[in-house]
N, C-alpha and C. Protein backbone atom coordinates (compact mmCIF):
# COMPACT_ATOMS: atom_id res chain seq x y z
N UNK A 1 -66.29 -72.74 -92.31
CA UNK A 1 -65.35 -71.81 -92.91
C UNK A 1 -64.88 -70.81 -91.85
N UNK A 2 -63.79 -71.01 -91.74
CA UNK A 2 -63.15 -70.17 -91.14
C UNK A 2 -62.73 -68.32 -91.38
N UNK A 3 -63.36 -67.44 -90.70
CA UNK A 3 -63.02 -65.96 -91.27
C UNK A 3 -61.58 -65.75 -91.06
N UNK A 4 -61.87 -64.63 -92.05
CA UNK A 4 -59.97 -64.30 -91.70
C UNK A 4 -60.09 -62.53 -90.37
N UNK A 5 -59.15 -62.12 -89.71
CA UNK A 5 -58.89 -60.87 -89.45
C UNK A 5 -59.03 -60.08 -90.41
N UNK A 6 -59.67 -58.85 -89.41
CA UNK A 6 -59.84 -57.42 -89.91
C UNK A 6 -58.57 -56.83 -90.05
N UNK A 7 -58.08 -56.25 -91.03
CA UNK A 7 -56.77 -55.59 -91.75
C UNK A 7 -56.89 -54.78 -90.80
N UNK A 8 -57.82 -53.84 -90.76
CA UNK A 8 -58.07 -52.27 -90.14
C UNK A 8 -57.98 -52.60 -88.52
N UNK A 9 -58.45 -54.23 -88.23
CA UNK A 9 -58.57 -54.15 -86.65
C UNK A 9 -57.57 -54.19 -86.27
N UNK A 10 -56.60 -55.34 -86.89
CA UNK A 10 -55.41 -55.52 -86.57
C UNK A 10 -54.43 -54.61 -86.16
N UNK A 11 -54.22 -53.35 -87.05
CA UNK A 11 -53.72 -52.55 -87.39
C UNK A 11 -54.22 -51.64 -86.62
N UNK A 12 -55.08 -51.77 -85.86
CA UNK A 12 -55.94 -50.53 -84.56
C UNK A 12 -55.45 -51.13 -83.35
N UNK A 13 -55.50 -52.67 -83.06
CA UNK A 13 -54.85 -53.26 -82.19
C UNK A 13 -52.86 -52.99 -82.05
N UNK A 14 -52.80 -52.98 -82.67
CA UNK A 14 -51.10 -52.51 -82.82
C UNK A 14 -50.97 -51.11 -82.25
N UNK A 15 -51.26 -50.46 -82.92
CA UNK A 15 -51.16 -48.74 -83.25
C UNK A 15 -51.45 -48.36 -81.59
N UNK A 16 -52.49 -48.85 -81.26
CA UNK A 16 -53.47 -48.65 -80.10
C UNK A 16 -52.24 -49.30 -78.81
N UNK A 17 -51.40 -50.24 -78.45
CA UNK A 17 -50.69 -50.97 -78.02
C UNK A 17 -49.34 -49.85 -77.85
N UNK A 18 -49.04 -49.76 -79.24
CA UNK A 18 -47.72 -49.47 -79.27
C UNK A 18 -47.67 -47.51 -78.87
N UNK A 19 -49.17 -46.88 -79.43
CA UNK A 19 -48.85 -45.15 -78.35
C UNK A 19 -49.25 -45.53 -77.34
N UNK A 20 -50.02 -46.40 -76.75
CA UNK A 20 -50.06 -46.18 -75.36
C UNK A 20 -48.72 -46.79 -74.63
N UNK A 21 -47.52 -47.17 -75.35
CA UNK A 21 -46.72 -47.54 -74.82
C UNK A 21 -45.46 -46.16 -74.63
N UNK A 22 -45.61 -45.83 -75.44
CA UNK A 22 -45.17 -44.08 -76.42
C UNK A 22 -45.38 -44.06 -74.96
N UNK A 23 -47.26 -43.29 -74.82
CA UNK A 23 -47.43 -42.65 -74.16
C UNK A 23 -46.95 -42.77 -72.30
N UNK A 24 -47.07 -43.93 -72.27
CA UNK A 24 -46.32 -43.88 -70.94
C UNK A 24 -44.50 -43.64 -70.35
N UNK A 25 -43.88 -43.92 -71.38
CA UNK A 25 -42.91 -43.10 -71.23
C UNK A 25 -42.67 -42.38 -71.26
N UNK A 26 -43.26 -41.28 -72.53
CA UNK A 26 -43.03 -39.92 -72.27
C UNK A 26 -43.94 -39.57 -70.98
N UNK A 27 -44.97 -39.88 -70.36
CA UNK A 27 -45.46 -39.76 -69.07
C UNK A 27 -44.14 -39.59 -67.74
N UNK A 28 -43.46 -40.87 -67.99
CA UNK A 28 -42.20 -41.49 -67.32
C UNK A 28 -41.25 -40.08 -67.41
N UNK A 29 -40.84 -39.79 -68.68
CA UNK A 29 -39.87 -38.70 -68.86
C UNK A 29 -39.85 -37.29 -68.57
N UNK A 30 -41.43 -36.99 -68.74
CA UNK A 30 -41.88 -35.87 -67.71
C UNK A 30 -41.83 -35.91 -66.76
N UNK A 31 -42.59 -36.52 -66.22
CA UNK A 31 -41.89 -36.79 -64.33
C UNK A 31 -40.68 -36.90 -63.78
N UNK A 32 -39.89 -37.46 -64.78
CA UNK A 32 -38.42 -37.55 -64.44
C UNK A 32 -37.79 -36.51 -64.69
N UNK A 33 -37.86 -35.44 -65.34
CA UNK A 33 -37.84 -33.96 -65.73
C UNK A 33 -38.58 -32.89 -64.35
N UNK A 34 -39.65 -33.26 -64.39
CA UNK A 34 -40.03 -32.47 -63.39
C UNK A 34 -39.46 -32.66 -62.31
N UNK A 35 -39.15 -33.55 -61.87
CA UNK A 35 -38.71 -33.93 -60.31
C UNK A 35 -37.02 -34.23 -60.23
N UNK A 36 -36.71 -34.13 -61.32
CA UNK A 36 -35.14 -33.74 -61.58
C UNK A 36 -34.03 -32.27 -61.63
N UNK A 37 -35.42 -31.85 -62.10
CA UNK A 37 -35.10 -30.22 -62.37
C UNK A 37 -35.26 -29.18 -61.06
N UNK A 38 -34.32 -28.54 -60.56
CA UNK A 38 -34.68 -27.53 -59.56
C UNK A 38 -35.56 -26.86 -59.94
N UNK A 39 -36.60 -26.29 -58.60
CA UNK A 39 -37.97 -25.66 -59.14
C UNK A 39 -38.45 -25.95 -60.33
N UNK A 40 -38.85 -27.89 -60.55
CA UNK A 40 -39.37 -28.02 -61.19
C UNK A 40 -39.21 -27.57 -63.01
N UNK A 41 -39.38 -28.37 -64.17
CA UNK A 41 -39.29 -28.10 -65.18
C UNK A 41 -39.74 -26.68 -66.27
N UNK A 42 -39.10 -26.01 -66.67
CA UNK A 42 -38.83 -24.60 -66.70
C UNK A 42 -40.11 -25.30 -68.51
N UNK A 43 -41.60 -24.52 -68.36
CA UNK A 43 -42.52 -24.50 -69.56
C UNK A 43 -41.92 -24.55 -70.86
N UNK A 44 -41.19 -23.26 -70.52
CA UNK A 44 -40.59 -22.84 -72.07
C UNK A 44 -39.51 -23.58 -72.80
N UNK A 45 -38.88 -24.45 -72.12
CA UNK A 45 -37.52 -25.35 -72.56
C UNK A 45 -37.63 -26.33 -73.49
N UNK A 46 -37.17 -26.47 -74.43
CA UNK A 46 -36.85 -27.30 -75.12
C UNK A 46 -37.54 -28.96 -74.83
N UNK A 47 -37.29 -29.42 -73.76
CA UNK A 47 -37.51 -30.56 -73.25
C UNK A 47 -38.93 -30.43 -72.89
N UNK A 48 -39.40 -29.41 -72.60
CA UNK A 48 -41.37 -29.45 -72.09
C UNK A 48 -41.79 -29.34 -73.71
N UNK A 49 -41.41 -28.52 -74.50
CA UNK A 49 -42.02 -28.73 -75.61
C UNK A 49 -41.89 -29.77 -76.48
N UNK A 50 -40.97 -30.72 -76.40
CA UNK A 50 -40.45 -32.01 -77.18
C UNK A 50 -42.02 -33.18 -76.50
N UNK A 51 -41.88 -32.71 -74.74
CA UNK A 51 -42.62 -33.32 -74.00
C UNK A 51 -44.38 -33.30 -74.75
N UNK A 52 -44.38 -32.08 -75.00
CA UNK A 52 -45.42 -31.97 -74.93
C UNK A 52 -45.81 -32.25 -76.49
N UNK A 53 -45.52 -32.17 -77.26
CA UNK A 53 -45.56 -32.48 -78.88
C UNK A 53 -45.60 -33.99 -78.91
N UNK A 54 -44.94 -34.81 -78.20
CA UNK A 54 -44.74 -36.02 -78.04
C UNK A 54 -46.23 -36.49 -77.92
N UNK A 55 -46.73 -36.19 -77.21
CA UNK A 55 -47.99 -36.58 -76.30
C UNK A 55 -49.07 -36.22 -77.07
N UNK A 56 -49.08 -34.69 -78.22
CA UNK A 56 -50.21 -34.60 -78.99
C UNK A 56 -49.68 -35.60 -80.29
N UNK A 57 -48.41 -36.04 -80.48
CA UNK A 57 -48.22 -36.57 -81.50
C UNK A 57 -49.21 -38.02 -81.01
N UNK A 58 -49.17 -38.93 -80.24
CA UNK A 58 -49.61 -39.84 -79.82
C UNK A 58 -50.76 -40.04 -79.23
N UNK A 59 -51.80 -38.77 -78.72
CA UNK A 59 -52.97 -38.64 -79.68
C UNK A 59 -53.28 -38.89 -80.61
N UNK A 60 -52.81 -38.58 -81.71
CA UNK A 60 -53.41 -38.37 -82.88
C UNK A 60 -52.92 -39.86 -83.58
N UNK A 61 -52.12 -40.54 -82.97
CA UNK A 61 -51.45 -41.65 -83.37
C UNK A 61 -52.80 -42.59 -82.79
N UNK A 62 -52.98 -42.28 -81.58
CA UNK A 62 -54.93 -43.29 -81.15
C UNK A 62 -55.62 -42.66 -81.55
N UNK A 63 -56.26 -41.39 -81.75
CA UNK A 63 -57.44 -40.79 -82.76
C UNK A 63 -57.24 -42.31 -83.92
N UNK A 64 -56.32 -42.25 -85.00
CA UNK A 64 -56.08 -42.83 -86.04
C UNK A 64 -56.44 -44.81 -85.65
N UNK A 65 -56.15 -44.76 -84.51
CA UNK A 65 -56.07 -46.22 -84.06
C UNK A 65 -57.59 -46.40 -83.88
N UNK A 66 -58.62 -45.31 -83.21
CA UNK A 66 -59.64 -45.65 -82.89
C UNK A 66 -60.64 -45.20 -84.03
N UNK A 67 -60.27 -44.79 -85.02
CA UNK A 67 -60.64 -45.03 -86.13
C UNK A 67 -60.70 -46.30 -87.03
N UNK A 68 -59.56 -46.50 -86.72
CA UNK A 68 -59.32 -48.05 -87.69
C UNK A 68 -60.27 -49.06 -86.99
N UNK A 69 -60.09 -49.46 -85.90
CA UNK A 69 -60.73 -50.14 -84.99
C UNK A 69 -62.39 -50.17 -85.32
N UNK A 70 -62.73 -49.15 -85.15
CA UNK A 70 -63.78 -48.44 -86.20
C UNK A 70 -64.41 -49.09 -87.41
N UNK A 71 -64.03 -48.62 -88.11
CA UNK A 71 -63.74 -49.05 -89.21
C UNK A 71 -63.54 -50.96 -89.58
N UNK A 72 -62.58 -51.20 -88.76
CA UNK A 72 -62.95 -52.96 -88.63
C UNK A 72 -63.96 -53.36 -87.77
N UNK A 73 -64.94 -52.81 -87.25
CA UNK A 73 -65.64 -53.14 -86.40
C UNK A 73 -66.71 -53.50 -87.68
N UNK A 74 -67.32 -52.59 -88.26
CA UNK A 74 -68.03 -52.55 -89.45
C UNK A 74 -67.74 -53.37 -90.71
N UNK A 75 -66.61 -53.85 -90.96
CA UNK A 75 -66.29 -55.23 -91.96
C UNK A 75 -67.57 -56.51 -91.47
N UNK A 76 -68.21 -56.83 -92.83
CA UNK A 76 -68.89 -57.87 -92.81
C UNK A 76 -67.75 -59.00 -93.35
N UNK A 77 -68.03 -59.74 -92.26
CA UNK A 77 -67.34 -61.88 -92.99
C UNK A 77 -65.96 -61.55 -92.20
N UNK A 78 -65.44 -60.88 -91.23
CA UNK A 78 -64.11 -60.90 -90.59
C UNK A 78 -64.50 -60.79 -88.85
N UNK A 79 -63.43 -61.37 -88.60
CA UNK A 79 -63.22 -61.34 -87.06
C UNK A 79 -63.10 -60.07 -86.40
N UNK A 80 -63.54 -60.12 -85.47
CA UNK A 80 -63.47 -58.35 -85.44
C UNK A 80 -62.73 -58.65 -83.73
N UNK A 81 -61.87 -59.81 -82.97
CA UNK A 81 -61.79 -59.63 -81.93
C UNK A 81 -60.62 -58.32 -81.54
N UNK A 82 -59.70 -57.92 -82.89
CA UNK A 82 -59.01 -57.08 -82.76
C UNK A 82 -59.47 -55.73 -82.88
N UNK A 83 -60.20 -56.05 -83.78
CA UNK A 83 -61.03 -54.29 -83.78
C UNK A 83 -61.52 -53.93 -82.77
N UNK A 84 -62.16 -55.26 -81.69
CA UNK A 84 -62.56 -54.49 -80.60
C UNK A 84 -61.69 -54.17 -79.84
N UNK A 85 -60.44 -54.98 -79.90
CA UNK A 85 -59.61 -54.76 -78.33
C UNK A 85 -58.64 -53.18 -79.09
N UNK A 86 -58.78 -53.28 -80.23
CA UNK A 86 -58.01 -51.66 -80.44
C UNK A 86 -58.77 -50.82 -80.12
N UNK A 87 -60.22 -50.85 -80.71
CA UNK A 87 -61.25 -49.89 -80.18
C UNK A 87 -61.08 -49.77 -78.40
N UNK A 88 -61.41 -50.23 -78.18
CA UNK A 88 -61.38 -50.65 -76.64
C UNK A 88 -59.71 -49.70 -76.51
N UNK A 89 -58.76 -50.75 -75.94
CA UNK A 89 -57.50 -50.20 -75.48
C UNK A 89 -57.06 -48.51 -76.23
N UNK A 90 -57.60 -47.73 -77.42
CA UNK A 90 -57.45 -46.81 -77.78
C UNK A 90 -58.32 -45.88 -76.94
N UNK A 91 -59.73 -46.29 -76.84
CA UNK A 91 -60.59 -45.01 -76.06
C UNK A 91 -60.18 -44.97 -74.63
N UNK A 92 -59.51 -46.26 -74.50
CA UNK A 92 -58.77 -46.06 -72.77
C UNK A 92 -57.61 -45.03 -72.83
N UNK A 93 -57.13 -45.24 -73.50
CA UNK A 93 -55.54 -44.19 -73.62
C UNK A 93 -56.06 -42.88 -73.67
N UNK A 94 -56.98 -42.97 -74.89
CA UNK A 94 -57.92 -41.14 -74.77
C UNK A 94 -58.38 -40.88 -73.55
N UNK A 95 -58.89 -41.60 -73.10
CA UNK A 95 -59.90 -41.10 -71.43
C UNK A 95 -58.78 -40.64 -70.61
N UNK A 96 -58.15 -41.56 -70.87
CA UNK A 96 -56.95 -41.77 -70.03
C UNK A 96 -55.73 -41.18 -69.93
N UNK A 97 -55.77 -40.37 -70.86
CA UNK A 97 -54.65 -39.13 -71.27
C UNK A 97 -55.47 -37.56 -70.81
N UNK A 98 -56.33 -37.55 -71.11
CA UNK A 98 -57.50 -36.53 -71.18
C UNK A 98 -57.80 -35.95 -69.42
N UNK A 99 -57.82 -37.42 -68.59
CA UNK A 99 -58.05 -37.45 -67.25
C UNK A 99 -56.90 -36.75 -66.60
N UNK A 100 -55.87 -37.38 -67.09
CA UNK A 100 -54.26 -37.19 -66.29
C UNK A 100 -54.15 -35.43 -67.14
N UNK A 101 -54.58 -35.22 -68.13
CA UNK A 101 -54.30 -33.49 -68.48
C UNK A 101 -55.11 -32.73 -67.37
N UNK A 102 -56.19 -33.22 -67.67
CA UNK A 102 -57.20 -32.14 -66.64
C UNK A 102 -56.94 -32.25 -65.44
N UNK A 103 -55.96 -33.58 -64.48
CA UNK A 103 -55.96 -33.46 -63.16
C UNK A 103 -54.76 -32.66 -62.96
N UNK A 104 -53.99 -32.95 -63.94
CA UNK A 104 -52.68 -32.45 -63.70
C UNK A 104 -52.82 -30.55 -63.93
N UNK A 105 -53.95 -29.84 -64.61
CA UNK A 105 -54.26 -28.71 -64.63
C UNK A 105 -55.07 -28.57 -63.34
N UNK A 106 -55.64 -29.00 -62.88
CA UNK A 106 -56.40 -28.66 -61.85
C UNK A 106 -55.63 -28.66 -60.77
N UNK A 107 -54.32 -29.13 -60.54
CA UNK A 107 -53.68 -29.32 -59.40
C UNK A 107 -52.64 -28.54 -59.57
N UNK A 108 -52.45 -27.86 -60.34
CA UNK A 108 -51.35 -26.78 -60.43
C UNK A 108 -52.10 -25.55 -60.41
């Protein structure tokens, strides 16, 4: 007998895929802002705060992913290869967002 997929993994695998895809463009668009803008991108503007809302929005878009993931990890009688790779590819984006905040504070 064949199991079926985890609803929740699936759905952690996606979510997890698609902000870290978010997230690297708006990565992309900051930089292209910063290094576009004379003396650099002005904090208070419109565009740093869109920037920056963007980026906690898509947090919270993998918080939610690495929950689900979660959550399908723990389903008894289902496949869980998606739950892991959302689990997985979500706590990378967190580390991995988290790393690039703190270096990018430490170097300014």
């Amino acid at each position: 007998m064949q199991l079926k997929h985890s609803g929740p993994g699936i759905a952690s695998f996606v979510t997890s895929i698609l902000s870290g895809i978010a997230l690297f463009i708006t990565f992309i668009v900051a930089g292209t802002l910063e290094t576009t803008t004379p003396g650099g991108m002005d904090e208070n503007s419109m565009e740093a705060v869109l920037v920056g809302l963007m980026i906690i929005f898509m947090m919270l878009v993998c918080l939610v992913s690495l929950g689900l993931g979660i959550g399908g990890l723990v389903q008894k009688e289902r496949q869980k290869i998606f739950a892991i790779l959302g689990t997985i590819f979500s706590s990378l984006i967190i580390l991995g967002t988290v790393g690039l905040m703190i270096l990018g504070i430490s170097m300014s």
